[in-house]
Protein backbone atom coordinates (compact mmCIF):
# COMPACT_ATOMS: atom_id res chain seq x y z
CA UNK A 1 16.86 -70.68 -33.41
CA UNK A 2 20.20 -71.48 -32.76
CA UNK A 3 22.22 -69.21 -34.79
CA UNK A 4 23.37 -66.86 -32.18
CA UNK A 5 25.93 -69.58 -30.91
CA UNK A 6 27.07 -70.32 -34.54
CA UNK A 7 27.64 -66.21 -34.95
CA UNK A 8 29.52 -65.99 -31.81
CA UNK A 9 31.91 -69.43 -32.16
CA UNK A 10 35.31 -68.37 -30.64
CA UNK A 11 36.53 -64.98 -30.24
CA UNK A 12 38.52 -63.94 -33.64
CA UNK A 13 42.44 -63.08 -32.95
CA UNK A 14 42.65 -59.02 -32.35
CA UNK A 15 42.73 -57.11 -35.25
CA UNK A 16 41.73 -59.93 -37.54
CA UNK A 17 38.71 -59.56 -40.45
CA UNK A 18 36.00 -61.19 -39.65
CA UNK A 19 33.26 -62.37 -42.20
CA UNK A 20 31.42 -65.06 -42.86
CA UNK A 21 28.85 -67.15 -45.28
CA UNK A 22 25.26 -67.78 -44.68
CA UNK A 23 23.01 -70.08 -46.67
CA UNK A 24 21.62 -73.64 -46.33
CA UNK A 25 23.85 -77.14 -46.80
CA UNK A 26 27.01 -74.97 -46.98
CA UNK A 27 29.19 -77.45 -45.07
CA UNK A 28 31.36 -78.23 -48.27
CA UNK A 29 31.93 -74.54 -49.35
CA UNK A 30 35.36 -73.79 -50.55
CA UNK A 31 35.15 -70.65 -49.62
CA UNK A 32 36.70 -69.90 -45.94
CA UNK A 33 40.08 -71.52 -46.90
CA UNK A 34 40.13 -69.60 -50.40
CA UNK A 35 39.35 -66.26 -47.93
CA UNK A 36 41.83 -67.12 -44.74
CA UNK A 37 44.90 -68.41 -46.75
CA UNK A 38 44.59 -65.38 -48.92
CA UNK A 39 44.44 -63.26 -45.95
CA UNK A 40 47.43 -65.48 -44.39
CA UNK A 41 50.01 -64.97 -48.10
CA UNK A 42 49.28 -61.10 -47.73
CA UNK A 43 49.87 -60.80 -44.22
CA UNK A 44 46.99 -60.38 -41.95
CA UNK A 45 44.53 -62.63 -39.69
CA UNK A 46 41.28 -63.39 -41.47
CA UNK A 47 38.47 -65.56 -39.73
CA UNK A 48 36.03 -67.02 -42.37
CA UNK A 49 33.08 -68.60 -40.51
CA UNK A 50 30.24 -70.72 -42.27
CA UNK A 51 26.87 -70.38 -40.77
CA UNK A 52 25.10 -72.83 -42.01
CA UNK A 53 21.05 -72.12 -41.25
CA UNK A 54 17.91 -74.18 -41.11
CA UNK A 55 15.00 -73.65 -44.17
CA UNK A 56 12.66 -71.39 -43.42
CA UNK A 57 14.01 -68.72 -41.36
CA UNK A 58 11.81 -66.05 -41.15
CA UNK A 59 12.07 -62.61 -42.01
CA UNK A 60 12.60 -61.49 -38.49
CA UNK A 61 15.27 -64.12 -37.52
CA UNK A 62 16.94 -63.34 -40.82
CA UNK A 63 17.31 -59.47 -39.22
CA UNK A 64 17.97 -60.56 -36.07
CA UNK A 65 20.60 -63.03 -37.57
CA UNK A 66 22.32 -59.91 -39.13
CA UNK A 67 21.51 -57.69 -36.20
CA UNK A 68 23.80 -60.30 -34.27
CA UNK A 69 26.59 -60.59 -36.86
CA UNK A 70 27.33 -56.70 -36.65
CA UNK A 71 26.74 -56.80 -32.74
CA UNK A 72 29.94 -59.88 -33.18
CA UNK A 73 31.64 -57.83 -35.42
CA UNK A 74 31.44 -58.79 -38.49
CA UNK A 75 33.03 -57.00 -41.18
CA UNK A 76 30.44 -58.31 -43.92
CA UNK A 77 29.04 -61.57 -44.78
CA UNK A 78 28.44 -63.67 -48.60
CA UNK A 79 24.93 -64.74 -48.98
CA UNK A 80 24.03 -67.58 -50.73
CA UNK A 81 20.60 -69.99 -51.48
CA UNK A 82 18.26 -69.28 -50.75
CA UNK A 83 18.55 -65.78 -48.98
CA UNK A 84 20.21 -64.09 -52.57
CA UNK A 85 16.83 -62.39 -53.01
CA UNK A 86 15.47 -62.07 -49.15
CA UNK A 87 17.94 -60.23 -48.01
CA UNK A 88 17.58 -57.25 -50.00
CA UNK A 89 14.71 -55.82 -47.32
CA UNK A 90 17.33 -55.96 -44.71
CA UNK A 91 20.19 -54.06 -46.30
CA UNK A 92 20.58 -50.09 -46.48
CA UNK A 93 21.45 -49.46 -49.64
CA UNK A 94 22.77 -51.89 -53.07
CA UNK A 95 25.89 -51.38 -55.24
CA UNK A 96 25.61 -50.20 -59.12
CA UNK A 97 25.66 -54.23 -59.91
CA UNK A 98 23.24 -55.20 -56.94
CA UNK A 99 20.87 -53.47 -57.89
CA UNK A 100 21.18 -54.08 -61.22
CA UNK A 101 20.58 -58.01 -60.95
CA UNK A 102 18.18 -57.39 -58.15
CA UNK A 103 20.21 -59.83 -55.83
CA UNK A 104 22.76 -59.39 -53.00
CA UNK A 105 26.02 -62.20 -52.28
CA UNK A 106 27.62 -60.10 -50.54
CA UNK A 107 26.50 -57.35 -47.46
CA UNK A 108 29.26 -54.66 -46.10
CA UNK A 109 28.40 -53.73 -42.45
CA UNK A 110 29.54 -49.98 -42.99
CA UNK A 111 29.00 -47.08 -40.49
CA UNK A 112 26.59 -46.11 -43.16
CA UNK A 113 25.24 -49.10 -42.81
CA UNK A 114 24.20 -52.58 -44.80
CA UNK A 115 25.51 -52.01 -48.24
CA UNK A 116 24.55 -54.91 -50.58
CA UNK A 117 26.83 -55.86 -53.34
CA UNK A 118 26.48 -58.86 -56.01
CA UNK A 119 29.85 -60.49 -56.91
CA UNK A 120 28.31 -63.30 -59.04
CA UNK A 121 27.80 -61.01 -61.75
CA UNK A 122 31.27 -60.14 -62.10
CA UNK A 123 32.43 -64.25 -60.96
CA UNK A 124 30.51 -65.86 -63.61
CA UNK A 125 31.21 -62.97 -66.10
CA UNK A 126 34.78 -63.38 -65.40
CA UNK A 127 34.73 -67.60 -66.06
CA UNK A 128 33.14 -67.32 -69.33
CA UNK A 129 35.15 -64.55 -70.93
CA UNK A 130 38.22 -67.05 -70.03
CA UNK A 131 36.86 -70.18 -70.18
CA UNK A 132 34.49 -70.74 -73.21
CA UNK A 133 36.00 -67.00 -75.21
CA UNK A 134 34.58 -68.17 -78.36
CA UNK A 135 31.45 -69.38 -77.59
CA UNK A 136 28.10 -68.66 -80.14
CA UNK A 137 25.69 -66.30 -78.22
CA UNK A 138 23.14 -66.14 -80.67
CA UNK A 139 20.84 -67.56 -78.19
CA UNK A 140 21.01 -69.18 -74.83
CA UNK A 141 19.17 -71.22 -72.53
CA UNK A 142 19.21 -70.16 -69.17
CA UNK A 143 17.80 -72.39 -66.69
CA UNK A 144 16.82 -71.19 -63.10
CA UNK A 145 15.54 -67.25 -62.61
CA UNK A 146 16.49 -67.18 -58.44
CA UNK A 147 18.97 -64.95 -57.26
CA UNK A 148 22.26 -66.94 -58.94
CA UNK A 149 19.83 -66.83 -62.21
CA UNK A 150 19.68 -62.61 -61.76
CA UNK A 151 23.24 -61.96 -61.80
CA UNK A 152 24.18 -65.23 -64.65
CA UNK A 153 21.74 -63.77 -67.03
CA UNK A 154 22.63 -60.09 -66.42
CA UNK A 155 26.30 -61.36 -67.00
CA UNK A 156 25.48 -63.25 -70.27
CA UNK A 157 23.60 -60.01 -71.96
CA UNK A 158 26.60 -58.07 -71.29
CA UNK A 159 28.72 -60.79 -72.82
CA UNK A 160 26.70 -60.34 -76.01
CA UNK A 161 23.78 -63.09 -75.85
CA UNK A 162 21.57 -61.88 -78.75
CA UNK A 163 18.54 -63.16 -76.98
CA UNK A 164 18.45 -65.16 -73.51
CA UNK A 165 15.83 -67.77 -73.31
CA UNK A 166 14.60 -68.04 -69.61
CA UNK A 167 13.28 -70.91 -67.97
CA UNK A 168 12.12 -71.47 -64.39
CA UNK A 169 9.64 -73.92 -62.96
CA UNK A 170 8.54 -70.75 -60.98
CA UNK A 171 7.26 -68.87 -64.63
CA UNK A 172 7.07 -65.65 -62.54
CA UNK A 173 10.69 -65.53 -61.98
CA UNK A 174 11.16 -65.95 -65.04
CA UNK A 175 8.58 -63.34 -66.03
CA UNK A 176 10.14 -60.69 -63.45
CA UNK A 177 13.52 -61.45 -64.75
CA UNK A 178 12.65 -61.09 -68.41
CA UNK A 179 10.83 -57.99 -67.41
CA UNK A 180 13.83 -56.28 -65.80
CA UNK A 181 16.74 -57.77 -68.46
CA UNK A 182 14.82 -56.18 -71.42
CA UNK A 183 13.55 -52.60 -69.44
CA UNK A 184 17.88 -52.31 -69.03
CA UNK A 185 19.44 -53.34 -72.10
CA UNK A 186 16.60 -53.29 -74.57
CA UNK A 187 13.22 -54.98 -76.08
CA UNK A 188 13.55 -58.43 -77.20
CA UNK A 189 17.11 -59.34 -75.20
CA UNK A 190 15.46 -61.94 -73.13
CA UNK A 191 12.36 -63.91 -73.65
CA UNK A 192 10.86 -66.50 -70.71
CA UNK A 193 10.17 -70.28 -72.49
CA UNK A 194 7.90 -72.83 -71.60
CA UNK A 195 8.78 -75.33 -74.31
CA UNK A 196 12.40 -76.27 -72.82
CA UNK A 197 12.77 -78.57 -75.95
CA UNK A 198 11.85 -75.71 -78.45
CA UNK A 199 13.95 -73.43 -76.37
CA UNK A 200 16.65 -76.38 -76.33
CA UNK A 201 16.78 -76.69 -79.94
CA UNK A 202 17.49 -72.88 -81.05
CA UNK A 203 20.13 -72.97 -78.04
CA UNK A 204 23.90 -72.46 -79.04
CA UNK A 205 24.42 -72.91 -74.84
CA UNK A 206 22.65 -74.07 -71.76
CA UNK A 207 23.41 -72.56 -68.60
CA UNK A 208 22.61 -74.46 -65.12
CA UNK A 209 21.71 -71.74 -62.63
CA UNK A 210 19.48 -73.83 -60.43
CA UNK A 211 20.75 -75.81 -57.48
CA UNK A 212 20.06 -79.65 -59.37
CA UNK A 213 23.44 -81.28 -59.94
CA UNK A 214 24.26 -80.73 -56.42
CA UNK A 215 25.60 -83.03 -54.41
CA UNK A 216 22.24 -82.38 -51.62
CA UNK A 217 19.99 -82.08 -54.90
CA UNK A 218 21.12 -84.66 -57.24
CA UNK A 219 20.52 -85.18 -61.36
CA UNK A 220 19.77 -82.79 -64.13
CA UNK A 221 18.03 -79.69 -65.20
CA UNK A 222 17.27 -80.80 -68.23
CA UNK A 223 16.36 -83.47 -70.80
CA UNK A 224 19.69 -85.16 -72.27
CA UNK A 225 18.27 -86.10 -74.82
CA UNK A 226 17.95 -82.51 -76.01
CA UNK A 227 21.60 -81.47 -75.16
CA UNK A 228 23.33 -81.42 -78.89
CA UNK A 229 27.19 -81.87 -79.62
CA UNK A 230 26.74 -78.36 -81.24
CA UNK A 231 26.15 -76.94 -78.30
CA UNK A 232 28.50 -75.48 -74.94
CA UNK A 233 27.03 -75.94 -71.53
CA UNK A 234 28.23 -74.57 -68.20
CA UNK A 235 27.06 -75.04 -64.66
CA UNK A 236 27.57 -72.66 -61.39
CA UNK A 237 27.31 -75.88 -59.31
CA UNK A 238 30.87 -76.59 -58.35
CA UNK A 239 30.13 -78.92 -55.73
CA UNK A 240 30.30 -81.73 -57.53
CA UNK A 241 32.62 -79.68 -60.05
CA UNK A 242 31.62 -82.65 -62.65
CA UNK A 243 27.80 -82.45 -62.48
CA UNK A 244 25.72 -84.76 -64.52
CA UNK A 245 25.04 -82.32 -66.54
CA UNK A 246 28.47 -81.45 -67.42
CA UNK A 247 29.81 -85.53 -67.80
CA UNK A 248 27.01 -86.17 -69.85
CA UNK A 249 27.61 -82.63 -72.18
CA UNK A 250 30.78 -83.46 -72.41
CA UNK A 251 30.44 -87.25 -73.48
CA UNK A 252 28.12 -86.01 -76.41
CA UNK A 253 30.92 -83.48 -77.26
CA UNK A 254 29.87 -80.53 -75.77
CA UNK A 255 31.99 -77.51 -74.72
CA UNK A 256 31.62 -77.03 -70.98
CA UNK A 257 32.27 -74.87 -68.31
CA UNK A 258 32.05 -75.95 -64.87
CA UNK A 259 31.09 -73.82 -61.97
CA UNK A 260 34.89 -73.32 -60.69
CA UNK A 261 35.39 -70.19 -62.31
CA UNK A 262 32.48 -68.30 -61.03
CA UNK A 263 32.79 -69.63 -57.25
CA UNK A 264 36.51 -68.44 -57.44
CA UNK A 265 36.31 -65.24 -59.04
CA UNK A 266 33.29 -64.26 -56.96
CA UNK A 267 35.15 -65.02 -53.83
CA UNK A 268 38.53 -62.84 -55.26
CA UNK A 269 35.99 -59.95 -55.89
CA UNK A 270 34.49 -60.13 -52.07
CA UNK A 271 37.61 -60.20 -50.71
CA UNK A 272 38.81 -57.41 -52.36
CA UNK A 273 35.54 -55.76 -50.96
CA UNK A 274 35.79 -57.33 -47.07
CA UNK A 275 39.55 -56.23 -46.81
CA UNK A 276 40.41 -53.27 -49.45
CA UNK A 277 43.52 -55.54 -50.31
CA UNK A 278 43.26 -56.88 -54.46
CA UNK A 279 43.90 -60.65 -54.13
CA UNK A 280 46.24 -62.81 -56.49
CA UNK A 281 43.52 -64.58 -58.06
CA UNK A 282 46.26 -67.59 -59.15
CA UNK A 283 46.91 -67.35 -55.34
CA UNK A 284 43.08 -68.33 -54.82
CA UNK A 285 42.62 -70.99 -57.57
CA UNK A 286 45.60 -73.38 -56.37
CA UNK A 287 43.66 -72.92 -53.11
CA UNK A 288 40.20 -73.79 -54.40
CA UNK A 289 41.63 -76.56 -56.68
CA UNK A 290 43.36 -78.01 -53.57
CA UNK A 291 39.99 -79.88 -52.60
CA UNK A 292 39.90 -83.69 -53.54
């Protein structure tokens, strides 16, 4: 399938950590250079390698793929669309906040094996308490229930969202994820819409986790016309970091919050977990806001 020569690449330096990032389109991450000049400014080799696979891929190349990334010697990998949610039947066991959101971003190859771990949570948890600190979270529109959906809306219930309106063109995501928000913090938290404008209109934010706005799936999630001034609205695409859904918030008035904050602080959290060495998260953003 032609993965196994993309795993392999060059030999890493000795002693250097070696991880990667799987997913589909992933040629404009930010992500190896955050990873490899942190590793450089604390003072050890770190190879960051993109792998960059086809749509599709079964479930047995998908544990093959993995099979061969341990075999290469891989310290762990990030996961990203669409594999957030297929890797899970691969993995050996999930983290407290994996298994909570019921997605993996990040796999540890451990001699107890595959451990699954979810760093979005904590990344996108981590933007809004700094980015938007006084936001209303009466109730929030959260669009997209996929594996970047999990871990936003497990984030925004924990950050006080009174109720979480979820929408997904897929309505038994949104179903499952309604389901599991409300068995962990309560009856009634979250709620799955079908009337996006109804849902729109008793919004005090909108929250992007689907993949529109980026640059390989162009436009918006939503209606503008039923994006208010009122309102705050943030996006985890950060590739364009100005979506259309952010300029055109943010020419009604809007509050926004781009998708910066959650790629960056998900990546200082994985490192921390590849390497055992706490990053300097300022370290990381003049990195990640290096990119033109």
């Amino acid at each position: 399938m032609g993965t196994e020569v993309e795993v392999m690449g060059e030999a890493p330096l000795p002693g250097a950590v070696l991880a990667g990032l799987i997913g589909h389109g992933i040629q404009a991450s930010r992500t190896p250079r955050m990873h490899m000049e942190e590793g450089a400014a604390v003072g050890f080799p770190y190879d960051y390698r993109l792998i960059d696979l086809p749509l599709g891929m079964g479930e047995i190349a998908l544990a093959q793929l993995l099979n061969n990334l341990e075999d290469a010697g891989y310290c762990g990998i990030n996961v990203t669309v669409p594999y957030k949610r297929e890797i899970l039947t691969h993995l050996d066991a999930l983290s407290d906040d994996a298994r909570a959101v019921g997605a993996v971003n990040t796999v540890l190859f451990t001699k107890d094996g595959r451990i699954g771990h979810n760093t979005d949570y904590w990344g996108f948890a981590e933007s809004l308490r700094r980015g938007l600190p006084d936001a209303a979270r009466d109730h929030v529109l959260l669009l997209g229930a996929g594996g970047a959906g999990h871990a936003v809306a497990h984030a925004l219930v924990d950050a006080g969202v009174r109720q979480l309106l979820v929408r997904d063109m897929n309505q038994a995501l949104a179903d499952e994820l309604v389901d599991e928000l409300n068995a962990r913090v309560g009856p009634g938290r979250a709620r799955a819409v079908t009337d996006i404008g109804e849902a729109a209109g008793a919004a005090d934010g909108i929250v992007n986790a689907t993949p529109v706005g980026m640059l390989k799936m162009p436009g918006m999630p939503i209606d503008g016309a039923l994006i208010a001034p009122r309102q705050w609205v943030a996006d985890i695409v950060y590739f364009p970091l100005e979506t259309e859904l952010l300029a055109h918030a943010r020419a009604k008035g809007c509050a926004v919050l781009s998708g910066a904050g959650m790629a960056l602080f998900q990546a200082v959290r994985a490192f921390e977990l590849f390497t055992g060495v706490t990053p300097d998260a300022d370290r990381m953003k003049a990195v990640f806001d290096s990119f033109d």
